[in-house]
PDB file of N, CA and C in Angstrom:
ATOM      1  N   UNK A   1       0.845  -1.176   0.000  1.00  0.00           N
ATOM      2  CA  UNK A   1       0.000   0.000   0.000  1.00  0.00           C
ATOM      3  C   UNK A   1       0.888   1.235   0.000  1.00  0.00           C
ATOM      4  N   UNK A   2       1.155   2.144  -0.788  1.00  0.00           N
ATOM      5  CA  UNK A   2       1.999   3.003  -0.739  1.00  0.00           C
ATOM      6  C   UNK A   2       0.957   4.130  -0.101  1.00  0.00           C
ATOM      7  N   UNK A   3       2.258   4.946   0.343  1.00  0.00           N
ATOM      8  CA  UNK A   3       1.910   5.914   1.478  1.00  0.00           C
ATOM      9  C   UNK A   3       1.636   7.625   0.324  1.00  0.00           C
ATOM     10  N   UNK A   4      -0.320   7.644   1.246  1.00  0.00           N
ATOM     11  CA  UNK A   4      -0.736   8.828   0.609  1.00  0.00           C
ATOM     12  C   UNK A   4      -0.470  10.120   1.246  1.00  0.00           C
ATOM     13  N   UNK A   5      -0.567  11.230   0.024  1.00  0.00           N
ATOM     14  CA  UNK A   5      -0.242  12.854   0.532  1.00  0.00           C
ATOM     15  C   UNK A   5      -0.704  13.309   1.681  1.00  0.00           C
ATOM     16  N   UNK A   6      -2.144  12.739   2.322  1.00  0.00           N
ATOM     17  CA  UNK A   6      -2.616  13.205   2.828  1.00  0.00           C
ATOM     18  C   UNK A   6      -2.133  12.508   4.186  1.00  0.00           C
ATOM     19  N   UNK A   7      -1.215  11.129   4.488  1.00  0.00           N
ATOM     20  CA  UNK A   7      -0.496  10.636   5.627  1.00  0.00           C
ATOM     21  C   UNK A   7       0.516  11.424   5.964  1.00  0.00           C
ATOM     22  N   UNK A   8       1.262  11.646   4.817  1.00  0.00           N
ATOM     23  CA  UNK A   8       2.536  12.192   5.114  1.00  0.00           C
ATOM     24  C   UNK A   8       2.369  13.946   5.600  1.00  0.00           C
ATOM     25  N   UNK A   9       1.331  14.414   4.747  1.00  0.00           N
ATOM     26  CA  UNK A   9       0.905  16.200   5.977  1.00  0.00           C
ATOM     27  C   UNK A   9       0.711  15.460   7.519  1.00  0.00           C
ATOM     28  N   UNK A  10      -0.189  14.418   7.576  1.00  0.00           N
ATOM     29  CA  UNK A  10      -0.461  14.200   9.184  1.00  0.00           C
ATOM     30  C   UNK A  10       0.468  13.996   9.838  1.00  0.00           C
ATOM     31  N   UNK A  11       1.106  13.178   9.070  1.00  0.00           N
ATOM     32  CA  UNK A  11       2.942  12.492  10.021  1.00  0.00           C
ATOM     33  C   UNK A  11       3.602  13.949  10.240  1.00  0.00           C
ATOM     34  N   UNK A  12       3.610  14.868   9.275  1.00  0.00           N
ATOM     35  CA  UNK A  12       4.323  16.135   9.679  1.00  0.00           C
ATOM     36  C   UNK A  12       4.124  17.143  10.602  1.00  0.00           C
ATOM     37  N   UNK A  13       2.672  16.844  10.575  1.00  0.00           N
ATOM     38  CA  UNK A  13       2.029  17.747  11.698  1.00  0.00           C
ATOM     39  C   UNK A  13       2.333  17.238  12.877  1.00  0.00           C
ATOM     40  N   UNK A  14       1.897  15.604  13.396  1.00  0.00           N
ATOM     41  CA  UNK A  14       2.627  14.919  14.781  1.00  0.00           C
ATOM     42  C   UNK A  14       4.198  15.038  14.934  1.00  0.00           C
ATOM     43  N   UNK A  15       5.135  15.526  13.777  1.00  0.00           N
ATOM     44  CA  UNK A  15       5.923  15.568  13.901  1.00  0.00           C
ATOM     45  C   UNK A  15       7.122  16.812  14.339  1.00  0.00           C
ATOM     46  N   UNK A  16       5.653  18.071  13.965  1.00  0.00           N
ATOM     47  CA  UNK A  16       6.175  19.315  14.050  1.00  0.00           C
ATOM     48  C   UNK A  16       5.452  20.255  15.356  1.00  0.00           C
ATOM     49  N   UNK A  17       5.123  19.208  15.561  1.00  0.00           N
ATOM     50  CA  UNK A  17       3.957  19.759  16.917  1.00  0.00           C
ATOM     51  C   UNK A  17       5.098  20.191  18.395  1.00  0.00           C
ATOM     52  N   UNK A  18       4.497  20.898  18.952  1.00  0.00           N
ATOM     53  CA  UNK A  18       5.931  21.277  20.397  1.00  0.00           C
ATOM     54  C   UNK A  18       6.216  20.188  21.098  1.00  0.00           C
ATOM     55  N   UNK A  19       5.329  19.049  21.547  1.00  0.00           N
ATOM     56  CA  UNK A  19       5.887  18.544  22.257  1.00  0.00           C
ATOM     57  C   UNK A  19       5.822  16.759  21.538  1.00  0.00           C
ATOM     58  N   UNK A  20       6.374  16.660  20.242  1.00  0.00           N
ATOM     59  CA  UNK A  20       6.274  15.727  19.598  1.00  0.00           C
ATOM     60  C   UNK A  20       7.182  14.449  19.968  1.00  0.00           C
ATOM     61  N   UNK A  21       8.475  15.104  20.454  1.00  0.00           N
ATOM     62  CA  UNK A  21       9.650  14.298  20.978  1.00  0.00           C
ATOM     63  C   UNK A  21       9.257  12.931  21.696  1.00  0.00           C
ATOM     64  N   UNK A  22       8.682  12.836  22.622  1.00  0.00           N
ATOM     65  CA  UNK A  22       8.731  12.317  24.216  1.00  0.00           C
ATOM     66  C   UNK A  22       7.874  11.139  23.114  1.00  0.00           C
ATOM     67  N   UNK A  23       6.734  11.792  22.348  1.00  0.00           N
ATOM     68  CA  UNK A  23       5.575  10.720  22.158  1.00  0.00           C
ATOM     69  C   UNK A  23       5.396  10.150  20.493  1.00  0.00           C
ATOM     70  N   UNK A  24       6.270  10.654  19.943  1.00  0.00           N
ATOM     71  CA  UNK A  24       6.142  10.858  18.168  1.00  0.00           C
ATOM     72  C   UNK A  24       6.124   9.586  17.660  1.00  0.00           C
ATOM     73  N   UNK A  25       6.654   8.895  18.122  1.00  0.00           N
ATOM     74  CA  UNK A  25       6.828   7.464  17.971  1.00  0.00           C
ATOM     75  C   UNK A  25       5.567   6.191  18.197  1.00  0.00           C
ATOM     76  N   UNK A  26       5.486   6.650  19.205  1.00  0.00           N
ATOM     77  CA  UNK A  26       4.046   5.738  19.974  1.00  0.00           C
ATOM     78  C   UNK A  26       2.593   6.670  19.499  1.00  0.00           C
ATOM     79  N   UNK A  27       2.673   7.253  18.945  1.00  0.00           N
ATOM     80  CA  UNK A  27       1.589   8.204  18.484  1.00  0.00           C
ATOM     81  C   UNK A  27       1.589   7.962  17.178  1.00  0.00           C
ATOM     82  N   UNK A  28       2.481   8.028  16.365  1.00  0.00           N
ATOM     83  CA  UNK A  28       2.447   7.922  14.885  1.00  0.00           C
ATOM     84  C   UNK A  28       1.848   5.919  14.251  1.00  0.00           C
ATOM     85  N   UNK A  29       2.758   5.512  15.180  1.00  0.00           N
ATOM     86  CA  UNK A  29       2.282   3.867  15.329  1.00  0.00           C
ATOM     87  C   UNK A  29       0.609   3.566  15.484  1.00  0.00           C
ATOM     88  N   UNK A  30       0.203   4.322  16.528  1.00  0.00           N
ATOM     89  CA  UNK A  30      -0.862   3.841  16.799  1.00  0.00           C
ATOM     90  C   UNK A  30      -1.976   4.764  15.251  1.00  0.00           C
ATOM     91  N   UNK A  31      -1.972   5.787  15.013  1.00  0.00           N
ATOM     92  CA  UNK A  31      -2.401   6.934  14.267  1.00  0.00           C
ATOM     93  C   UNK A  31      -2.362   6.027  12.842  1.00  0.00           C
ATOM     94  N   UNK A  32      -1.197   5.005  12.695  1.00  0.00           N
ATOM     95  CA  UNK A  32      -1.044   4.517  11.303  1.00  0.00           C
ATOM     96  C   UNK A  32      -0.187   3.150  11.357  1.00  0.00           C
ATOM     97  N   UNK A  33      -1.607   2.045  11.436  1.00  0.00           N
ATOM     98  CA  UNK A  33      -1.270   0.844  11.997  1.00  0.00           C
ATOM     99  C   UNK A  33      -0.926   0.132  10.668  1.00  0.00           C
ATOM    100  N   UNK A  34      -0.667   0.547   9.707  1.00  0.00           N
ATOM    101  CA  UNK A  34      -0.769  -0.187   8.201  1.00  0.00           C
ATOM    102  C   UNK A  34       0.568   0.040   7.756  1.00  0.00           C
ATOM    103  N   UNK A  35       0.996   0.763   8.442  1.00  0.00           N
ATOM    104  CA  UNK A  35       2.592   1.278   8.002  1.00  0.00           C
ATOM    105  C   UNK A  35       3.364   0.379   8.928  1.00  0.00           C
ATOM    106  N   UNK A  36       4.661  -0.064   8.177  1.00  0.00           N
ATOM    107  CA  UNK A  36       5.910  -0.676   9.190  1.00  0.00           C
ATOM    108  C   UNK A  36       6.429   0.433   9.882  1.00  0.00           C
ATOM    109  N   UNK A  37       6.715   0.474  11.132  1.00  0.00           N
ATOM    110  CA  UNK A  37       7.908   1.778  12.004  1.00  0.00           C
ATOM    111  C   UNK A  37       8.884   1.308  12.577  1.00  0.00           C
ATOM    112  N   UNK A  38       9.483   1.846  12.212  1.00  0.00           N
ATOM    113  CA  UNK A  38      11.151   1.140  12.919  1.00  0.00           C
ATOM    114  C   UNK A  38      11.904   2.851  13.506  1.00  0.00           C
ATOM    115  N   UNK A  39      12.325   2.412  14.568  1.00  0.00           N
ATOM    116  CA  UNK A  39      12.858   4.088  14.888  1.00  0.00           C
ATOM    117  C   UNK A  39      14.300   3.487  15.534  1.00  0.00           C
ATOM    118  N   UNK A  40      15.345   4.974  15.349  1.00  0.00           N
ATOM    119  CA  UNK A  40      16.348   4.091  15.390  1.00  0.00           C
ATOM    120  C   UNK A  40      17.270   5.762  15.816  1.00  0.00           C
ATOM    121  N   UNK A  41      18.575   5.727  16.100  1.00  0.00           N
ATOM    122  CA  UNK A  41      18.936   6.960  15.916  1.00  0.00           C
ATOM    123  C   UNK A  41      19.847   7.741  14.540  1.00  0.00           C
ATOM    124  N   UNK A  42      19.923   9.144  14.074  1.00  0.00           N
ATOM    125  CA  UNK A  42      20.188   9.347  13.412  1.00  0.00           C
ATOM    126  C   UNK A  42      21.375   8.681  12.800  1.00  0.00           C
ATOM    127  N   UNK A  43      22.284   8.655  13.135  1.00  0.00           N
ATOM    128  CA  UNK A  43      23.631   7.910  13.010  1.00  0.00           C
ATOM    129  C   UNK A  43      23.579   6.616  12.502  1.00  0.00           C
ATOM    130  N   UNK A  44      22.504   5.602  12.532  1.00  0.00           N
ATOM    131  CA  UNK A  44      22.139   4.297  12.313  1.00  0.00           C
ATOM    132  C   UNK A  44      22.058   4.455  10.599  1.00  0.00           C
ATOM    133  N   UNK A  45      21.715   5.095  10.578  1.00  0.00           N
ATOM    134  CA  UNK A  45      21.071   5.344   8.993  1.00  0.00           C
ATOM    135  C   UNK A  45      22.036   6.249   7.707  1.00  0.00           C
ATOM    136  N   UNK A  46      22.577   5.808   6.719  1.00  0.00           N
ATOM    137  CA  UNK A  46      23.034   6.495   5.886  1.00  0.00           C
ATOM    138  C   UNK A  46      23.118   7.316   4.264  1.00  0.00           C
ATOM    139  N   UNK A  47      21.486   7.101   4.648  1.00  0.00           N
ATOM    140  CA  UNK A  47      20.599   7.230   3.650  1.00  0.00           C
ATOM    141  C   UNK A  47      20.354   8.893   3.699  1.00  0.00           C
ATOM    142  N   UNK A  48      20.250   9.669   2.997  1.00  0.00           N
ATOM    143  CA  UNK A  48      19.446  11.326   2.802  1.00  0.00           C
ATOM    144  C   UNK A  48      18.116  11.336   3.439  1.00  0.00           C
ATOM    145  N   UNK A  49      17.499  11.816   4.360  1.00  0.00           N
ATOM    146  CA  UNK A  49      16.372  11.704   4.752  1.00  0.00           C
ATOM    147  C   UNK A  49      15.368  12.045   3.861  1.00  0.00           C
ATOM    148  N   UNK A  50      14.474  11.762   3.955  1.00  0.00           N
ATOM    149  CA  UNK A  50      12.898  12.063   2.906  1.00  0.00           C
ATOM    150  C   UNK A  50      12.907  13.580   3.195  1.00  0.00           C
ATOM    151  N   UNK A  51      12.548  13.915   4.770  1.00  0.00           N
ATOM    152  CA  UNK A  51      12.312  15.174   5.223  1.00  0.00           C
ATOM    153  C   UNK A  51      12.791  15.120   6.350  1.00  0.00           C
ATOM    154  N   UNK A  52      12.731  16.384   7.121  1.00  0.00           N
ATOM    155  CA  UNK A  52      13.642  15.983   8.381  1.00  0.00           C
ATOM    156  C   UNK A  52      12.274  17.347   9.094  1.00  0.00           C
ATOM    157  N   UNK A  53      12.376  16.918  10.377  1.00  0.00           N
ATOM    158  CA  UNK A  53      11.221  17.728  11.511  1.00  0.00           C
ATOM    159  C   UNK A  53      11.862  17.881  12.427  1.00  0.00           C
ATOM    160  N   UNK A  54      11.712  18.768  13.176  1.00  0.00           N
ATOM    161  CA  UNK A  54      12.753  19.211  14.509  1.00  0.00           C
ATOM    162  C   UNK A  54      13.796  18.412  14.872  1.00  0.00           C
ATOM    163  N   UNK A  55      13.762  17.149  15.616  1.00  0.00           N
ATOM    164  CA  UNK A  55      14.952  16.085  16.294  1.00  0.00           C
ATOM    165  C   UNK A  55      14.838  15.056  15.217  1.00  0.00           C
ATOM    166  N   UNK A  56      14.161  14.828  14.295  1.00  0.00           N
ATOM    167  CA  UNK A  56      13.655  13.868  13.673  1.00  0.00           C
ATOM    168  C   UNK A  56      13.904  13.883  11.929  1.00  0.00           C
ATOM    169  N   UNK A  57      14.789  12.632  11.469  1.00  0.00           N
ATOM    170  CA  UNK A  57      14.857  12.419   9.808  1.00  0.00           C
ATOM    171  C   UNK A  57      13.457  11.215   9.794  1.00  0.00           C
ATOM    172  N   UNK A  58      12.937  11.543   8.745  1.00  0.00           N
ATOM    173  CA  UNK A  58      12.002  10.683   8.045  1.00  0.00           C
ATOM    174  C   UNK A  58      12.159   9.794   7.209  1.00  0.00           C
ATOM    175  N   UNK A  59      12.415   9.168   7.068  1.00  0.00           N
ATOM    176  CA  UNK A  59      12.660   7.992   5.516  1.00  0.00           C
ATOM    177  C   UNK A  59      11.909   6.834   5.119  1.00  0.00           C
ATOM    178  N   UNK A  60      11.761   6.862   4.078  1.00  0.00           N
ATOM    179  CA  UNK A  60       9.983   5.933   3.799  1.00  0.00           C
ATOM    180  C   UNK A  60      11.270   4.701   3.231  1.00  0.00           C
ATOM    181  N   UNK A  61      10.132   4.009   3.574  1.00  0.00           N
ATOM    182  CA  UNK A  61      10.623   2.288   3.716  1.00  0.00           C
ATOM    183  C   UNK A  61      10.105   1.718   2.923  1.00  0.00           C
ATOM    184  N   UNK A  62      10.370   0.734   1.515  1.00  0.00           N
ATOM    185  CA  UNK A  62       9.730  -0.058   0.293  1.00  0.00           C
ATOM    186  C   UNK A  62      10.223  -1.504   0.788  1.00  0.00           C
ATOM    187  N   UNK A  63       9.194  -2.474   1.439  1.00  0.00           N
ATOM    188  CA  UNK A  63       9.284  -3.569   1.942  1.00  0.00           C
ATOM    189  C   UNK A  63       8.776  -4.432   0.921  1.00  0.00           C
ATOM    190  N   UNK A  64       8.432  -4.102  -0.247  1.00  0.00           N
ATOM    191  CA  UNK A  64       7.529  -4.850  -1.183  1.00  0.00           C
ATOM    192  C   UNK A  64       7.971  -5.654  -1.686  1.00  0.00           C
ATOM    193  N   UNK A  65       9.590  -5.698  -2.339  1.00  0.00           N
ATOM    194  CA  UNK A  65      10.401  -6.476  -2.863  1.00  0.00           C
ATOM    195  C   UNK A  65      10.825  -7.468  -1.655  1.00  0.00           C
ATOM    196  N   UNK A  66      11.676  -8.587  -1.642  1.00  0.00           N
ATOM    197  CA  UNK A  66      12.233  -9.318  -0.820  1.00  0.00           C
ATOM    198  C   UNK A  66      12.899  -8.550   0.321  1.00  0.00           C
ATOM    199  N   UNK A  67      14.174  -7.844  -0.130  1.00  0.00           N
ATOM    200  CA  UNK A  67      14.524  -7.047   0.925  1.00  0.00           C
ATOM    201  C   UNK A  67      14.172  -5.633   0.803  1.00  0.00           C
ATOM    202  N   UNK A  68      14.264  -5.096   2.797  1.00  0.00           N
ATOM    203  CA  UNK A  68      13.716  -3.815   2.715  1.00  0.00           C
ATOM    204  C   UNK A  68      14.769  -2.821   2.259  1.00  0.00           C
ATOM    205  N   UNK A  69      14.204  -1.959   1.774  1.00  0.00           N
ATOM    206  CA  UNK A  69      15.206  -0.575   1.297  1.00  0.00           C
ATOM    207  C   UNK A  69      14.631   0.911   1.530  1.00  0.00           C
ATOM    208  N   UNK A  70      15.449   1.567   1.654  1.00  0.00           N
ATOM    209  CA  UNK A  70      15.070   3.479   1.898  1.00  0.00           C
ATOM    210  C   UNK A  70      14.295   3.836   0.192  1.00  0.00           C
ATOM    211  N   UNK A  71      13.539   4.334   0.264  1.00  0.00           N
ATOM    212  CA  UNK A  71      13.385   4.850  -0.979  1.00  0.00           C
ATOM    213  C   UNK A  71      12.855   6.306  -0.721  1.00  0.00           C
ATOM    214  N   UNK A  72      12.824   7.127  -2.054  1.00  0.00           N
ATOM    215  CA  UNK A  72      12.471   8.845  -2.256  1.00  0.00           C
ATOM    216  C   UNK A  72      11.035   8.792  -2.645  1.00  0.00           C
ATOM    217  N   UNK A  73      10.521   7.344  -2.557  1.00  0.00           N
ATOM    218  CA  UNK A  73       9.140   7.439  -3.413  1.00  0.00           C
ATOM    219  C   UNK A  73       8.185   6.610  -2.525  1.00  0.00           C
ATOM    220  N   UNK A  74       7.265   7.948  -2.361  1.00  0.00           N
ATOM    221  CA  UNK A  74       5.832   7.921  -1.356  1.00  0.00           C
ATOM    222  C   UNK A  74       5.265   6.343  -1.837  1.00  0.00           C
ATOM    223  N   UNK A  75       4.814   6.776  -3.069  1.00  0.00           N
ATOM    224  CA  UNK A  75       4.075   5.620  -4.206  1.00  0.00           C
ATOM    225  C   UNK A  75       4.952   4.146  -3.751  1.00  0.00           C
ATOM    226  N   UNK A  76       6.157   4.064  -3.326  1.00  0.00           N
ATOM    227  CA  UNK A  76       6.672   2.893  -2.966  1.00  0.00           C
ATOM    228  C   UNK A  76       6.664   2.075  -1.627  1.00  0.00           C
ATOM    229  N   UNK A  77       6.164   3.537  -0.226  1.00  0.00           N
ATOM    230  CA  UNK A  77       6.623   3.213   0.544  1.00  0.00           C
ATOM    231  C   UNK A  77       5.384   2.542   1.823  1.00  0.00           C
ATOM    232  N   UNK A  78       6.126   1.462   2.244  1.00  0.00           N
ATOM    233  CA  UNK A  78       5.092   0.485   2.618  1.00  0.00           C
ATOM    234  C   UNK A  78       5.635   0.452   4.076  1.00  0.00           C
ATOM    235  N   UNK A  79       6.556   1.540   4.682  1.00  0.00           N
ATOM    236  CA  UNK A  79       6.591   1.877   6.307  1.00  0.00           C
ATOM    237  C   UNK A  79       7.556   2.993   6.407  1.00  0.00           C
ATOM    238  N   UNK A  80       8.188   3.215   7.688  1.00  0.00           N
ATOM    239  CA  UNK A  80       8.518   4.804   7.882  1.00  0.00           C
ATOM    240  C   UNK A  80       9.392   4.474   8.748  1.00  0.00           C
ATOM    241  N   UNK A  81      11.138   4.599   8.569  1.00  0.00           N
ATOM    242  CA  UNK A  81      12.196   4.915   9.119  1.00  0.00           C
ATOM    243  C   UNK A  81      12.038   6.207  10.292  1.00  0.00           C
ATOM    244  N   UNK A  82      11.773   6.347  11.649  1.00  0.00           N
ATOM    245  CA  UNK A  82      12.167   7.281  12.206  1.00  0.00           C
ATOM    246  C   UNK A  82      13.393   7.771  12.798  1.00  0.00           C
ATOM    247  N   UNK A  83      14.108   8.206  12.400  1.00  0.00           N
ATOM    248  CA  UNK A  83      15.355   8.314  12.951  1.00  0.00           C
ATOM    249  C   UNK A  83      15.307   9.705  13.855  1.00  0.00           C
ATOM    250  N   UNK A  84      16.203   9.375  14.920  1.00  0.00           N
ATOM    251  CA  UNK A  84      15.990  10.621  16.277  1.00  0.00           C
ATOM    252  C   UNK A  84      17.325  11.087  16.130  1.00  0.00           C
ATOM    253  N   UNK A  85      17.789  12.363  15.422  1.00  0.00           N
ATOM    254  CA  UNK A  85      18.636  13.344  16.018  1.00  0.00           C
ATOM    255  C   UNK A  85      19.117  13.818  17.657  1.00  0.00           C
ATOM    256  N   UNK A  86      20.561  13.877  17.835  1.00  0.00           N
ATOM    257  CA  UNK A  86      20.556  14.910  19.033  1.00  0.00           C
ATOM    258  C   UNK A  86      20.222  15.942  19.094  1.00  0.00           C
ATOM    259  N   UNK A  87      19.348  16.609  19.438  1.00  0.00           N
ATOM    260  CA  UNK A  87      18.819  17.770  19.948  1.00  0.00           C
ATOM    261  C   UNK A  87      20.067  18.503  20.229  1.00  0.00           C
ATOM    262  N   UNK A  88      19.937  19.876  19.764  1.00  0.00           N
ATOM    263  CA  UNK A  88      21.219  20.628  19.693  1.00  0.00           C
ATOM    264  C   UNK A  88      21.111  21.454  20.991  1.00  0.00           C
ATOM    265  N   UNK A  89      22.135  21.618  21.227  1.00  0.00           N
ATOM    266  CA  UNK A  89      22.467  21.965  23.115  1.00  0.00           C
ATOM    267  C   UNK A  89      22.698  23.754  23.127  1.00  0.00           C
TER     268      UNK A  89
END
């Protein structure tokens, strides 16, 4: 099921919200049970992010083929890489 325009404004909005940090994760999961989530920290990942939101890179996930991969394309993506930045001091 690739991921529509109208998920990815919502994911941005839970994502850009003030106090998104603490809960973004367990909120976005429950909000969008059809999607794979894997959250991980920034550094784990060496891929260009999709988009990036305050502490947070985004990267859509294409599980469709055998193995999973990062992809740039909504139309492909069948879950959602969260990766958590350090918060800058």
């Amino acid at each position: 099921m690739a991921l529509a325009a109208i998920e990815l404004v919502e994911i941005e909005q839970v994502l850009t919200s003030w106090d998104a940090a603490p809960q973004a994760y367990l909120e976005l999961r429950r909000k969008f049970p059809h999607l794979a989530w894997i959250r991980c920290d920034a550094s784990d990942v060496t891929e260009t992010p999709y988009r990036s939101f305050g502490v947070f890179d985004l990267h859509l996930l294409d599980s469709a083929d055998h193995c999973a991969a990062i992809t740039d394309d909504p139309a492909r993506a069948t879950g959602i890489v969260l990766a958590r930045r350090a918060a800058a001091s």
